[in-house]
Protein backbone atom coordinates (compact mmCIF):
# COMPACT_ATOMS: atom_id res chain seq x y z
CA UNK A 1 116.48 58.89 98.88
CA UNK A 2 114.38 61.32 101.27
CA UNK A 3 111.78 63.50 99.32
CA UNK A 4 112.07 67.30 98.31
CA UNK A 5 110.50 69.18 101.09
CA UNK A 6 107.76 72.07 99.75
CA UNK A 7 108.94 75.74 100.07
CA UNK A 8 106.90 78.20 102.07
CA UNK A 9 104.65 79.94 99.54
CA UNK A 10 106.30 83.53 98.72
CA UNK A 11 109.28 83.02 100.89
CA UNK A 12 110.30 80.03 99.16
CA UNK A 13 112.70 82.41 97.35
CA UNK A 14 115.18 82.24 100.29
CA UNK A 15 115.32 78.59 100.35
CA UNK A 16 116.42 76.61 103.84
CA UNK A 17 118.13 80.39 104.89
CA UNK A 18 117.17 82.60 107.69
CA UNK A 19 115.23 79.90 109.85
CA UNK A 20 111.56 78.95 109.57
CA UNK A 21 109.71 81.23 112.20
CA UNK A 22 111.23 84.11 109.85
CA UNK A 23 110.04 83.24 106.59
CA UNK A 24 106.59 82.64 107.84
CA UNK A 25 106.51 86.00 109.30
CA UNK A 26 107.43 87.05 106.29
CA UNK A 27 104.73 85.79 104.19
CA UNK A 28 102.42 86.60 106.81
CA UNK A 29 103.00 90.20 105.59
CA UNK A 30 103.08 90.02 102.37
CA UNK A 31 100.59 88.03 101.52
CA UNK A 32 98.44 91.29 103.90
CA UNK A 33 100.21 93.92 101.76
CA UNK A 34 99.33 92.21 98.33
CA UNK A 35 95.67 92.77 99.45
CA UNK A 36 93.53 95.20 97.79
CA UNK A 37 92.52 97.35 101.07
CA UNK A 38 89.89 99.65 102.08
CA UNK A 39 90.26 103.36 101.16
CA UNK A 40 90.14 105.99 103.36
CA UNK A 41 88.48 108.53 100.84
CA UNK A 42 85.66 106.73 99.16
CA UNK A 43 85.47 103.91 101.94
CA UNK A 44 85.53 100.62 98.76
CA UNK A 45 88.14 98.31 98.50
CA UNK A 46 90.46 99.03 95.80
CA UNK A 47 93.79 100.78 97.54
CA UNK A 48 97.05 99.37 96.42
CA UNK A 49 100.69 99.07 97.41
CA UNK A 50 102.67 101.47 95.26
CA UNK A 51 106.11 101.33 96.92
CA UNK A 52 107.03 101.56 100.62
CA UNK A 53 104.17 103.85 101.97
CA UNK A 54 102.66 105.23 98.89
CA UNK A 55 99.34 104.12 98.03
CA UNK A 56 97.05 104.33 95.24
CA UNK A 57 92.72 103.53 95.15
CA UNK A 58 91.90 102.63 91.77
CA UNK A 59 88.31 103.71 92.31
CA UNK A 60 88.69 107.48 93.34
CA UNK A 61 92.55 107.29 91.67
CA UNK A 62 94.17 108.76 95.24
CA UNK A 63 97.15 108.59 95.87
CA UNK A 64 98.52 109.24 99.37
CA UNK A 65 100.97 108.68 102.10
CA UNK A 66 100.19 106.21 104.91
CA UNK A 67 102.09 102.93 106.48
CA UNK A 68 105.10 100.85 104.86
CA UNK A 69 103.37 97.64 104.28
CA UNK A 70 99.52 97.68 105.09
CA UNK A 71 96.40 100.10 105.77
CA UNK A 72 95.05 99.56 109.11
């Protein structure tokens, strides 16, 4: 009886669907937009994902506007 193969980390949710190359991509960015980022105001890391392109900093409490899935 083969083995259970692992899933791939946060994209394990979609099981053997959608193809390989996909899922990784997909973890690939979320495992970036999970990532507490650098804040354009005060310049410390501490900016979080709200929703799609609203961000907070939980050191100068902004919030503002700015790309769907990570700070560049």
């Amino acid at each position: 009886m083969p083995s259970k193969s692992k899933k791939s980390k946060s994209a394990g949710r979609f099981g053997p669907r959608y193809g390989k190359r996909v899922r990784d991509k997909l973890v690939k960015v979320e495992i970036k937009q999970r990532k507490k980022q650098k804040c354009p105001f005060c310049g410390k890391l501490g900016v979080k994902r709200l929703s799609k392109g609203i961000w907070k900093c939980s050191r100068c409490d902004k919030k503002f506007a700015s790309n769907t899935y990570y700070l560049d």
